[in-house]
Structures are given as structure tokens and as C-alpha cells.
C-alpha atoms as a PDB file:
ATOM      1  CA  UNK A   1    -234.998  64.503  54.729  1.00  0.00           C
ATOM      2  CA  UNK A   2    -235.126  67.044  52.279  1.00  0.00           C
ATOM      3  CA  UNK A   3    -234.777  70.917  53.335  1.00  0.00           C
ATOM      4  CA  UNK A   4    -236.816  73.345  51.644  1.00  0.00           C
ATOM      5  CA  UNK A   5    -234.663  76.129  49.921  1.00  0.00           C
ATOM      6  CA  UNK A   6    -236.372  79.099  52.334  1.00  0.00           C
ATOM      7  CA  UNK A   7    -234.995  77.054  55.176  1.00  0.00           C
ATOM      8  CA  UNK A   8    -231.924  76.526  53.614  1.00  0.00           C
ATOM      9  CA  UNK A   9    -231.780  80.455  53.655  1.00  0.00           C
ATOM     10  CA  UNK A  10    -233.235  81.047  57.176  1.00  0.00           C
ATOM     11  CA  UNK A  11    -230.692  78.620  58.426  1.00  0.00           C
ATOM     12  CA  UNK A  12    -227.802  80.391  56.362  1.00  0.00           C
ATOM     13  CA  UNK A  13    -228.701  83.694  58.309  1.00  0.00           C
ATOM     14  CA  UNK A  14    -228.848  82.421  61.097  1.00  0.00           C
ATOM     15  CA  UNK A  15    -225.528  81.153  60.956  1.00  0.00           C
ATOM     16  CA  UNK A  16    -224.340  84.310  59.851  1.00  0.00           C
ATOM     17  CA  UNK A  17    -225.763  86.279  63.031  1.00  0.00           C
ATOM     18  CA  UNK A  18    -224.526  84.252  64.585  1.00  0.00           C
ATOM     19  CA  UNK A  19    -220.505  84.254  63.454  1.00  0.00           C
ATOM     20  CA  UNK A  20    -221.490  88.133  63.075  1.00  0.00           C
ATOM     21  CA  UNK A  21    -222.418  88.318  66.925  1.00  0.00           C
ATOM     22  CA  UNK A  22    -219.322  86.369  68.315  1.00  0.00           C
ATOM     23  CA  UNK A  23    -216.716  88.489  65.858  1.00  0.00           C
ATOM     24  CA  UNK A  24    -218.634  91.391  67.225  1.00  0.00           C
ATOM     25  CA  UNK A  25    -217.788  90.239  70.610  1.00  0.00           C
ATOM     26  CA  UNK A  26    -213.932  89.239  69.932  1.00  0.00           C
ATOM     27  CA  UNK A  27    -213.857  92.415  68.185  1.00  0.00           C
ATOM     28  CA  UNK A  28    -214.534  94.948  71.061  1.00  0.00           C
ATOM     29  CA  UNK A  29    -212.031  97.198  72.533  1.00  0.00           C
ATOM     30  CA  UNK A  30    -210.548  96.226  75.720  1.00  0.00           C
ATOM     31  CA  UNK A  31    -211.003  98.659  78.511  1.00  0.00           C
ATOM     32  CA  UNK A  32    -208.390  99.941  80.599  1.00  0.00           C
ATOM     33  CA  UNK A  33    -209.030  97.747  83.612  1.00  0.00           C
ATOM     34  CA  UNK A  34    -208.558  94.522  80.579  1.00  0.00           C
ATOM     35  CA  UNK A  35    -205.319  96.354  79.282  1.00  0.00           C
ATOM     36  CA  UNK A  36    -203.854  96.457  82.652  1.00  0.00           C
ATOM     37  CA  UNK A  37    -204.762  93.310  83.650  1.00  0.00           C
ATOM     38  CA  UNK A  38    -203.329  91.224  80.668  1.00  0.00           C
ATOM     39  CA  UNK A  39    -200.294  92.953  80.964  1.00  0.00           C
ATOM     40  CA  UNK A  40    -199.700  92.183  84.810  1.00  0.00           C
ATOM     41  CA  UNK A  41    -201.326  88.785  85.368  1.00  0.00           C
ATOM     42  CA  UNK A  42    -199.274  85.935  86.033  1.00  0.00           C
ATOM     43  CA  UNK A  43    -202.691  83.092  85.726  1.00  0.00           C
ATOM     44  CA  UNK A  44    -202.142  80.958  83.367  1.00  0.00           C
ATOM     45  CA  UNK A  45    -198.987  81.885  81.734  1.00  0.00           C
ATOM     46  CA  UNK A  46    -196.214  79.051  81.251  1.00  0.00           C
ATOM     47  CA  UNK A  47    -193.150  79.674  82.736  1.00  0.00           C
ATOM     48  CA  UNK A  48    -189.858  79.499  80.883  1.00  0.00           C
ATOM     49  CA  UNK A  49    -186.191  80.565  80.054  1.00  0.00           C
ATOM     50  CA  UNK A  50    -184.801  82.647  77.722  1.00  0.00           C
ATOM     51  CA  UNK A  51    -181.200  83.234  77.433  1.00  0.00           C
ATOM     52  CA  UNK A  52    -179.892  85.790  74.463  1.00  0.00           C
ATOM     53  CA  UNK A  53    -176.514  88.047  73.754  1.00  0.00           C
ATOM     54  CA  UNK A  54    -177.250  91.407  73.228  1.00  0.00           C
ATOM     55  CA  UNK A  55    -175.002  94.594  71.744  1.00  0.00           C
ATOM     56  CA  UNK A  56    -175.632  98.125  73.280  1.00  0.00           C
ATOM     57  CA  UNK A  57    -174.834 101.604  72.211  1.00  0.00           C
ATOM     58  CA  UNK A  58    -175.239 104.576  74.587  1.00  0.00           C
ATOM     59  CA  UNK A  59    -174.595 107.572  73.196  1.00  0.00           C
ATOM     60  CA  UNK A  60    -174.053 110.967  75.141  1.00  0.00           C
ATOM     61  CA  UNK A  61    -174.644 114.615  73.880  1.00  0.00           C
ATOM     62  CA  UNK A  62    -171.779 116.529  76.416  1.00  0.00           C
ATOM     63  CA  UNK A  63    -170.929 120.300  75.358  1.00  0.00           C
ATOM     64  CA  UNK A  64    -172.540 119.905  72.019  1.00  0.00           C
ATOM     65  CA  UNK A  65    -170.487 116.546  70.884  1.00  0.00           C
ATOM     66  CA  UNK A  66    -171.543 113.235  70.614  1.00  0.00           C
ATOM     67  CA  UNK A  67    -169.962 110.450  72.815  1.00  0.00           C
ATOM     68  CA  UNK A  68    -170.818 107.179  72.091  1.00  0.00           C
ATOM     69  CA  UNK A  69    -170.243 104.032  74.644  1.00  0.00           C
ATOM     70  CA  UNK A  70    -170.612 100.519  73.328  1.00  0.00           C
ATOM     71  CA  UNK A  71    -170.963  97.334  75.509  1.00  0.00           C
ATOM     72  CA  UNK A  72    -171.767  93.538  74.851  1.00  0.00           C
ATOM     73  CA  UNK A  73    -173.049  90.934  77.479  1.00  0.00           C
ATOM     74  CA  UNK A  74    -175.373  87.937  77.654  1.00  0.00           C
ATOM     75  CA  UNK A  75    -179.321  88.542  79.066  1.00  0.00           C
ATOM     76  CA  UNK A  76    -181.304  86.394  80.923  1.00  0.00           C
ATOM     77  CA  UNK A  77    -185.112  86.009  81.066  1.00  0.00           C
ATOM     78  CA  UNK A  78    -187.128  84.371  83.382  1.00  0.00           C
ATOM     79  CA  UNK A  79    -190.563  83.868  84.605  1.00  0.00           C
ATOM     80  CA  UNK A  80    -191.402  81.051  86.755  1.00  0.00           C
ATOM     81  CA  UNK A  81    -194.693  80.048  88.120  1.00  0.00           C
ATOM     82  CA  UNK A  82    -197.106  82.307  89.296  1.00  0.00           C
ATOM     83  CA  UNK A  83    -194.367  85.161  89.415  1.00  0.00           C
ATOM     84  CA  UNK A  84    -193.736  88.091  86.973  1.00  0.00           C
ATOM     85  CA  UNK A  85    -190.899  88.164  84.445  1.00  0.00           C
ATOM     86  CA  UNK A  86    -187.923  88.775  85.459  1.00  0.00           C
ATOM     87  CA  UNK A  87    -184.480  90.120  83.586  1.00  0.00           C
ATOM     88  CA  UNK A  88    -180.966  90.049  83.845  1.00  0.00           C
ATOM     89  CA  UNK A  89    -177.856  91.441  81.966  1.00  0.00           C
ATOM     90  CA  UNK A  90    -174.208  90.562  82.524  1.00  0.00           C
ATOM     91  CA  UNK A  91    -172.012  93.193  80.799  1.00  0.00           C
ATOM     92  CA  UNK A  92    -169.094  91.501  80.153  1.00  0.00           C
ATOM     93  CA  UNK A  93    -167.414  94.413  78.004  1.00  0.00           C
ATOM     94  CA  UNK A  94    -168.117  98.364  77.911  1.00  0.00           C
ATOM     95  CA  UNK A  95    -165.714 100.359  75.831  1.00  0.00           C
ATOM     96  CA  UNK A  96    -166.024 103.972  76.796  1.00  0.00           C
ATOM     97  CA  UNK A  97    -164.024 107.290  75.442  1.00  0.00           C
ATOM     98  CA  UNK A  98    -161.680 108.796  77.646  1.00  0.00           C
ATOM     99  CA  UNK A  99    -164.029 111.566  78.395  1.00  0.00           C
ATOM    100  CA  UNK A 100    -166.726 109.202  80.098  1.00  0.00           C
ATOM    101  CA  UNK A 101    -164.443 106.885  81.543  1.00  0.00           C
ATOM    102  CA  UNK A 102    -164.624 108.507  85.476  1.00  0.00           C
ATOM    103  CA  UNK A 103    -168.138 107.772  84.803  1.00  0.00           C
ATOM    104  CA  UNK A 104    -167.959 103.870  83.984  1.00  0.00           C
ATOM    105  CA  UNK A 105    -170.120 102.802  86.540  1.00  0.00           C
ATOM    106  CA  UNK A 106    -172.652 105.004  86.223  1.00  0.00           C
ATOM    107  CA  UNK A 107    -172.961 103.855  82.459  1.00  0.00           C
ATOM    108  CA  UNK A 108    -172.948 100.063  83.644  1.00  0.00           C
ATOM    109  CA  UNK A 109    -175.657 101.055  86.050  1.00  0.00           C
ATOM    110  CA  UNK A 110    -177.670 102.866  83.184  1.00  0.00           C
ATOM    111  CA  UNK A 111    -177.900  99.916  80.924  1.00  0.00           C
ATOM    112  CA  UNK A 112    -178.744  97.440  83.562  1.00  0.00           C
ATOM    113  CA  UNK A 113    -181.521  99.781  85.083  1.00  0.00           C
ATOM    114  CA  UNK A 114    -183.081 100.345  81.546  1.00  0.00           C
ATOM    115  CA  UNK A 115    -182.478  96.291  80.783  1.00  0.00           C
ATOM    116  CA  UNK A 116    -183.578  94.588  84.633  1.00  0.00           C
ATOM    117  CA  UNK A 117    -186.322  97.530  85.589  1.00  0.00           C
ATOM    118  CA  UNK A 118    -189.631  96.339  84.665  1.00  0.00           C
ATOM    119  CA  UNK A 119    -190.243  98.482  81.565  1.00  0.00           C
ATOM    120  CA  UNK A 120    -194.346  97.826  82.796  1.00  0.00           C
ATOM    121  CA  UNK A 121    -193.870  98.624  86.599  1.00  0.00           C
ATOM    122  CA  UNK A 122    -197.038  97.963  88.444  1.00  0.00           C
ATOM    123  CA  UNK A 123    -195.755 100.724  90.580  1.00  0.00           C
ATOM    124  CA  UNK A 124    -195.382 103.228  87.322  1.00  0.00           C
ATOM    125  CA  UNK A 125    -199.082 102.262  86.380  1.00  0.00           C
ATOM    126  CA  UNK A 126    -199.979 102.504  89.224  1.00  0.00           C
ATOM    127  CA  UNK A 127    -198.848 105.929  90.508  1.00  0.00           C
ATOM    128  CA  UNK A 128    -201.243 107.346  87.513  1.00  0.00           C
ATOM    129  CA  UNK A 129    -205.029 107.342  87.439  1.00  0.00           C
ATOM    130  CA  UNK A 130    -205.574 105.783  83.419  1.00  0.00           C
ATOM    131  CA  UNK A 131    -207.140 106.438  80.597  1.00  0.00           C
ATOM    132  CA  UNK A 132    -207.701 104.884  76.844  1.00  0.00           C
ATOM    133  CA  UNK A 133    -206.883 107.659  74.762  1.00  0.00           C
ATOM    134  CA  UNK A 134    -206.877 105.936  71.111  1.00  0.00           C
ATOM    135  CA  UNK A 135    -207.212 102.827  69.507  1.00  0.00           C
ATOM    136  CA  UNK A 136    -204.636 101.972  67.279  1.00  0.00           C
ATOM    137  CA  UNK A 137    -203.736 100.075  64.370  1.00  0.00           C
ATOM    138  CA  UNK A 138    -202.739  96.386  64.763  1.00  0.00           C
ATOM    139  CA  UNK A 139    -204.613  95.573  67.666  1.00  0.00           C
ATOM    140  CA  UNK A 140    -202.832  97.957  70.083  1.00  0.00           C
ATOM    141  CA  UNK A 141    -204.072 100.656  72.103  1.00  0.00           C
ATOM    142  CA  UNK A 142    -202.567 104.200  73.887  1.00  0.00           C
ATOM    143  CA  UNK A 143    -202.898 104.590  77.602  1.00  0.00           C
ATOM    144  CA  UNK A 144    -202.721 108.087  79.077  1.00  0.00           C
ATOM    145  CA  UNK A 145    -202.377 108.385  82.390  1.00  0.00           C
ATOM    146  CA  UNK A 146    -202.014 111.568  84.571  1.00  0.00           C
ATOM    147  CA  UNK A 147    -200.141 111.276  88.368  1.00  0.00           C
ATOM    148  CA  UNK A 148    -203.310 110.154  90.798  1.00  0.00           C
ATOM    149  CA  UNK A 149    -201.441 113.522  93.276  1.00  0.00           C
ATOM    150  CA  UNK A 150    -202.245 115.534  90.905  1.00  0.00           C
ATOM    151  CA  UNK A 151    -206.122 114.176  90.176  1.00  0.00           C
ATOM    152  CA  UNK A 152    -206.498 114.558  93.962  1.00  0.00           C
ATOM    153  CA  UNK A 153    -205.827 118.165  93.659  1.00  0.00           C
ATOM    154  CA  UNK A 154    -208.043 118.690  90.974  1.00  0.00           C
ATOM    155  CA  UNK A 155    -210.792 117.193  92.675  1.00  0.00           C
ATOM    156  CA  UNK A 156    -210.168 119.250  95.941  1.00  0.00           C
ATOM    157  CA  UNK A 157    -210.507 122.132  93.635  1.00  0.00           C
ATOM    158  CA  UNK A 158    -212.986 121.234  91.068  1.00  0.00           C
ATOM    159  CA  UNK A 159    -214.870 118.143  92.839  1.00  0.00           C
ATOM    160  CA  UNK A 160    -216.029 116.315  96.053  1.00  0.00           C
ATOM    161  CA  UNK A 161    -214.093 114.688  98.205  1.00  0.00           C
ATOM    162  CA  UNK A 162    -216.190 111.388  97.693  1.00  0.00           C
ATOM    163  CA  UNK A 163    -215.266 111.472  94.223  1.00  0.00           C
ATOM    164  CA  UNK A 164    -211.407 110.586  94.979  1.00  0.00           C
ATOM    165  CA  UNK A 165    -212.263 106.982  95.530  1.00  0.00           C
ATOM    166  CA  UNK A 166    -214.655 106.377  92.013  1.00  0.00           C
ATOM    167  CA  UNK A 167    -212.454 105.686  89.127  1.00  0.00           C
ATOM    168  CA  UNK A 168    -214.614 106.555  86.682  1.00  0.00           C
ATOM    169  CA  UNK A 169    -214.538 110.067  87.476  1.00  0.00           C
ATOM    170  CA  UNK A 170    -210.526 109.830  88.175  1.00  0.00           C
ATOM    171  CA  UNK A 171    -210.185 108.952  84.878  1.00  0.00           C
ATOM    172  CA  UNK A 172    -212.508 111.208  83.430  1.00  0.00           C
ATOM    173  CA  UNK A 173    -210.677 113.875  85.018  1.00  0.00           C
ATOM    174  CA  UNK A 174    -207.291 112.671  84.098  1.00  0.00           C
ATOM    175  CA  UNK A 175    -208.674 112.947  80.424  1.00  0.00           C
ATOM    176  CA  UNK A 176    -209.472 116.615  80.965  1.00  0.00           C
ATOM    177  CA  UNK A 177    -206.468 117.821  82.647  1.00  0.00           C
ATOM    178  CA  UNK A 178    -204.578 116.198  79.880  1.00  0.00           C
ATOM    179  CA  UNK A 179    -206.651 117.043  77.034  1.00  0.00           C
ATOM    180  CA  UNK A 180    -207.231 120.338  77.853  1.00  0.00           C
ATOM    181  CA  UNK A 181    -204.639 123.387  76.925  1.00  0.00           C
ATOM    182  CA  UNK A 182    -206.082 125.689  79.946  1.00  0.00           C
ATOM    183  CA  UNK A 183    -204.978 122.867  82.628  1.00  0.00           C
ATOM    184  CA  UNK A 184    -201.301 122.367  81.482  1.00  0.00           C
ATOM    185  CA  UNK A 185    -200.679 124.807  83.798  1.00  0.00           C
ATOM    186  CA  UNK A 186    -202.253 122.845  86.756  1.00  0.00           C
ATOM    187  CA  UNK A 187    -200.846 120.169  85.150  1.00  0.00           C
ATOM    188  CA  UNK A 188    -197.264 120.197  84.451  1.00  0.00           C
ATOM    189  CA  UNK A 189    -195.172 120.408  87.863  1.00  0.00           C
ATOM    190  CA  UNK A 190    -191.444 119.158  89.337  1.00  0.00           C
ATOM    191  CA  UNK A 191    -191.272 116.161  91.160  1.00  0.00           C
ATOM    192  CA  UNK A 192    -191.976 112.466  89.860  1.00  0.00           C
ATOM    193  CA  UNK A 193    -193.583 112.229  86.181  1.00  0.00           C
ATOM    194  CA  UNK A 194    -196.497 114.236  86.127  1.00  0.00           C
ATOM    195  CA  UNK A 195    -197.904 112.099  83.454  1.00  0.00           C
ATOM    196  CA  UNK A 196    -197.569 109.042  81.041  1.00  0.00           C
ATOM    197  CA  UNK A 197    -197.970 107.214  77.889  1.00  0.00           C
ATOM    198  CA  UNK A 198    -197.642 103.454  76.873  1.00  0.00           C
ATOM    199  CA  UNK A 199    -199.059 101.261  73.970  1.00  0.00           C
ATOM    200  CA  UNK A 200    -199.763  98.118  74.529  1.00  0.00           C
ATOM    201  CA  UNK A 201    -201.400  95.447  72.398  1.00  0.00           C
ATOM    202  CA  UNK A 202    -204.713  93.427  73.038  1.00  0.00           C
ATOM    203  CA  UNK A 203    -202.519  90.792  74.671  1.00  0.00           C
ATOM    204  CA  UNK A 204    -200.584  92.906  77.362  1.00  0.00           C
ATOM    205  CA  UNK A 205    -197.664  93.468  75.371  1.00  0.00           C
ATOM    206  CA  UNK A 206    -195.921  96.830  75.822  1.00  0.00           C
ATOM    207  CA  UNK A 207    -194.570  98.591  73.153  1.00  0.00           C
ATOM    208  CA  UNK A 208    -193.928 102.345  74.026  1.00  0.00           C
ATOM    209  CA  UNK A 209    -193.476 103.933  77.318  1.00  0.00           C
ATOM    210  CA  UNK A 210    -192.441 107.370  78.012  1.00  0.00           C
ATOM    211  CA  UNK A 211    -193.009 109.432  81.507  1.00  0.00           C
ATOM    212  CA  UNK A 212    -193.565 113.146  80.762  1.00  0.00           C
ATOM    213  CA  UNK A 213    -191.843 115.503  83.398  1.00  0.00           C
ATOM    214  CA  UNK A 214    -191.608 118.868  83.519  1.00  0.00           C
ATOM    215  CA  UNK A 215    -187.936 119.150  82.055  1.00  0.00           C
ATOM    216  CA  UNK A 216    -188.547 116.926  78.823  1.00  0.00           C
ATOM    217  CA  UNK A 217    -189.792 113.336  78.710  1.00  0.00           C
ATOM    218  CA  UNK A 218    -188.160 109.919  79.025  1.00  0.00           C
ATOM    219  CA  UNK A 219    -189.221 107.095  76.449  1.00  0.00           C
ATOM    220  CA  UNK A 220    -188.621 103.262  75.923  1.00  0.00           C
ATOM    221  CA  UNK A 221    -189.432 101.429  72.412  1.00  0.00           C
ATOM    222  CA  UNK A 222    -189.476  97.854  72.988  1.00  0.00           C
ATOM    223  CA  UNK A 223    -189.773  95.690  69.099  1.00  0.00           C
ATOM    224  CA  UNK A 224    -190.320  91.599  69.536  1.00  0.00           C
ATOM    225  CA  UNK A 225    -189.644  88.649  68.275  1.00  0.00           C
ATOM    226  CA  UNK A 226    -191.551  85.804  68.705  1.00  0.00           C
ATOM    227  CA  UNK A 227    -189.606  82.219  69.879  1.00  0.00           C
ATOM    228  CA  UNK A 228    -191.731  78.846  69.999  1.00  0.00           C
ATOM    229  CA  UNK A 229    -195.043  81.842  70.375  1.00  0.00           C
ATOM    230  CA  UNK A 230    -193.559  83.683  72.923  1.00  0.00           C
ATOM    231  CA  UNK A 231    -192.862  87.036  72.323  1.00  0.00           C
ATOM    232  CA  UNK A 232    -189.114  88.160  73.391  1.00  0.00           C
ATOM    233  CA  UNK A 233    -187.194  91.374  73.321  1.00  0.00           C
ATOM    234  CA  UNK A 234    -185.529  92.194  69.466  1.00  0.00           C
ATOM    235  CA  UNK A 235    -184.932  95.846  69.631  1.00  0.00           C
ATOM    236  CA  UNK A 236    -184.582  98.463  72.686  1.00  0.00           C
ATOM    237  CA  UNK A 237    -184.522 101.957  72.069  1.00  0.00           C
ATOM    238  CA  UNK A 238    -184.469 104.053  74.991  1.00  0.00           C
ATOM    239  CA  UNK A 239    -184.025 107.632  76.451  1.00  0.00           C
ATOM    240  CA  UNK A 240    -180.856 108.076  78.857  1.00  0.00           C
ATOM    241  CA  UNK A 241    -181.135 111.420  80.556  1.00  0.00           C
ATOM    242  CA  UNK A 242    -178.806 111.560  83.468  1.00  0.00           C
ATOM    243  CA  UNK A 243    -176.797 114.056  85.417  1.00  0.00           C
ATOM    244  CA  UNK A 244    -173.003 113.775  85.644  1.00  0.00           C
ATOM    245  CA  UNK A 245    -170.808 115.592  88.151  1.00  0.00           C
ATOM    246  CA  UNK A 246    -168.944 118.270  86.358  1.00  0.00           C
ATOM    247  CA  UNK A 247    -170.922 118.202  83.093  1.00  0.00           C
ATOM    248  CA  UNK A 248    -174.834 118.525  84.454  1.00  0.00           C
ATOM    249  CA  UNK A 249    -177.223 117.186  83.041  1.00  0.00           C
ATOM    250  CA  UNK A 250    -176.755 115.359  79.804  1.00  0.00           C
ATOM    251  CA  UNK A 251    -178.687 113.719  77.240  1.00  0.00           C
ATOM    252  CA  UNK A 252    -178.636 110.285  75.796  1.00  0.00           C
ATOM    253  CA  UNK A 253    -180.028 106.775  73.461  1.00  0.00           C
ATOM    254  CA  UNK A 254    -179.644 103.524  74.396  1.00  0.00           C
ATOM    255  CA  UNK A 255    -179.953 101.169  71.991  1.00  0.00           C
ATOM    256  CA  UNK A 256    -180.284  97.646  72.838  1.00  0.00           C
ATOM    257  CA  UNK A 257    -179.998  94.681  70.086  1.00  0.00           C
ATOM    258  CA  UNK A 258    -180.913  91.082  71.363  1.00  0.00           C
ATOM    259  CA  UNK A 259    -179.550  87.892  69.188  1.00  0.00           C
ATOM    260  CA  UNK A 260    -179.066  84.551  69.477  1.00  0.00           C
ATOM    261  CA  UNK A 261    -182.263  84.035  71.629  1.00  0.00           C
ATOM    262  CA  UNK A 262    -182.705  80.341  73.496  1.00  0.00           C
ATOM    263  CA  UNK A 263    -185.873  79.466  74.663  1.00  0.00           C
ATOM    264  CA  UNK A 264    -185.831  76.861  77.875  1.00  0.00           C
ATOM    265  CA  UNK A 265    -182.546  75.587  76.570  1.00  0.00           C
ATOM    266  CA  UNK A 266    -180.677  73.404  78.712  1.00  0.00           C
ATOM    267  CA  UNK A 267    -177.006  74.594  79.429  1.00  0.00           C
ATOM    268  CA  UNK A 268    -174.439  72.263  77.684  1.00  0.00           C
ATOM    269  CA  UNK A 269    -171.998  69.441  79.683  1.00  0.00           C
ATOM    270  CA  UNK A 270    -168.075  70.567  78.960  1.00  0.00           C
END
């Protein structure tokens, strides 16, 4: 059968509308609700192992000189069926100046808190009413989110009380009292964060997360690798604010470096 060239054309566009239309559609920006949900659901992801050695150095500002504490351990990585992912570090050395040492534990306690707390806490998201605030390059996306106490205020000021329970206008006013410089006054308070960042990738992924309070802000910078396609902790880079009896409050890095990563490996016969 022979085609015609003006259907060979017509057909040609067609085509083209059509591969047009669905990289339109894989090409949208998530929304928030998306976001959140690809980087808490458990359906459909494979469960598996993931054992790695890791190097840490915590280093302290105290009365203006830098202390620096160094451990090394093993971390374990886990999600099993239908559950969220779970870690684990054994420190099974932490070398720490003289000055620190009355403070050992509380170091050990700092590195497995930043390592073994969820980095993306349902219960941090959650606590905040959320916003997208920019798309990004690479496929990743900034969430804003402002402390849902604090929304309820505004809207017992500025709103109705029906409105507390609509999350389109929570968000919309978390995006003003953020946004806008007369609020920060309404805004910023003492207590629990006030409000939040995080970028995340189309996938879930997290790769930035810092809670702003009113005495400074505390970040996490998470870089992966990826082992047999799943994505894995390389690089942690975190804030370490803490207070210390006798020296007040102090401020600190941790910085986490993961090698040696085994994926689902079994654990060898002696």
C-alpha cells in the first residue's frame, strides 16, 4: 500500500504531538503533596541491606579555638518490607582532645543522633504547613515550610477559623509570612523551629535540610552514591550546635564520609 507524502507528513505530526504531549506530562513539576509523598512511601520499594564504614570529624568552636573530635565505626542500613529506612552506627573509636573528653558521651550521642535520626522525619514535615518555593536545577525542588502553630495564629488574626483546616490557604499563608519582611516579626519566635527548608529531588530524595530557629539555624547536606540503582549515603555534612556544661553553648560540623558500601551482602563464614 503506498502512502501519499501529505499523509506521510500528517502522520509525522501526529506522532510528534503526541511524544510532545507525554514529555509535557513527564515534564511537570511535582506538587508538594507528590514531593512528600515520594519521599515517605514505603509501596513498592524493594527492601534491602546496606552495610558501609564511615570516618567522622566533629569539630567544636569553644572560647574562640577550634577542637576537632574524630571517630570511625561501621553503619548499617536497612529497610525491610513495607517499613521505612532505618540506620545504624557503631562507633567503635572516638579520639577526643583533653578539653572535650568529660564530654565523650555527649559527642557519641551527637553523631549517632545526626547518623540514626531520620534526616526526613515525617514528624519534622509534618510539624510545618509546606510550600514549593523554587524549582531547581537537576530535577530537584525547595520546600519551605513555616511551623503549622504559628499559621494558626496568623489565621486567628488575619483569617477565619474555617480556614485552619484548608491547606491551600495554610500554605498560601505560610508563603506570606515567610516571604514577607513585615511578618518576620510575627514570624520568628523561641521554642521548636519556627520554620524550614529541604531540597529534595523528583524521586523523594533529600538533599538539604536545615530548621531555622530564632538563635541561628541547623542544616544537614546529605551527597549519594548510587549501589546496584539505589541511592546510598557518600557525604554528610551537618550542623552540631549543642550546649555543654561549663562552656554554654557551642558551635560545631560534622562531617560524615561513608566507604566501602555493601549492598544485601551476605556476612562471611570464619
Amino acid at each position: 500500500m503506498k502512502v501519499s507524502p501529505r499523509a506521510a507528513r500528517i502522520a509525522a505530526g501526529v506522532c510528534g504531538l503526541l511524544l510532545t504531549a507525554v514529555a509535557a506530562v513527564w515534564a511537570q513539576t511535582p506538587t508538594v503533596d507528590q514531593l512528600l509523598t515520594r519521599l515517605f512511601s514505603t509501596e513498592g520499594e524493594d527492601p534491602y541491606e546496606l552495610t558501609a564504614d564511615f570516618t567522622g570529624r566533629l569539630t567544636f568552636v569553644v572560647r574562640g579555638s577550634r577542637i576537632t573530635a574524630v571517630a570511625i565505626g561501621s553503619f548499617h542500613e536497612s529497610r525491610r518490607p513495607g517499613d521505612i529506612r532505618r540506620r545504624k552506627v557503631i562507633i567503635e573509636r572516638l579520639d577526643v582532645p583533653l578539653l572535650l573528653r568529660p564530654f565523650t558521651g555527649t559527642r557519641k550521642r551527637i553523631i549517632e543522633e545526626k547518623v540514626e535520626a531520620q534526616s526526613e522525619s515525617q514528624e519534622t514535615f509534618h510539624a510545618h504547613d509546606i510550600f514549593l518555593a523554587q524549582e531547581l536545577s537537576a530535577r530537584r525542588y525547595l520546600l519551605v515550610g513555616v511551623h503549622r502553630d504559628i499559621v494558626d495564629d496568623a489565621l486567628n488574626r488575619y483569617g477565619k477559623p474555617q480556614d485552619k483546616s484548608d491547606i491551600a490557604i495554610r500554605r498560601r499563608i505560610a508563603h506570606w509570612l515567610f516571604t514577607s519582611p513585615t511578618m518576620r516579626e510575627f514570624l520568628v519566635r523561641p521554642g521548636p523551629p519556627y520554620a524550614m527548608r529541604a531540597v529534595l529531588d523528583d524521586e523523594g530524595h533529600i538533599y538539604e535540610l536545615t530548621l531555622l530557629y530564632d538563635w541561628g539555624q541547623v542544616g544537614t547536606r546529605i551527597v549519594y552514591i548510587e549501589i546496584n540503582s539505589v541511592p546510598v549515603w557518600r557525604n554528610v555534612v551537618s550542623d552540631a550546635n549543642s550546649e555543654l556544661s561549663g562552656l554554654g553553648r557551642v558551635e560545631g560540623e560534622l562531617v560524615l564520609v561513608f566507604t566501602n558500601h555493601c549492598l544485601n551482602c551476605r556476612p562471611t563464614k570464619r
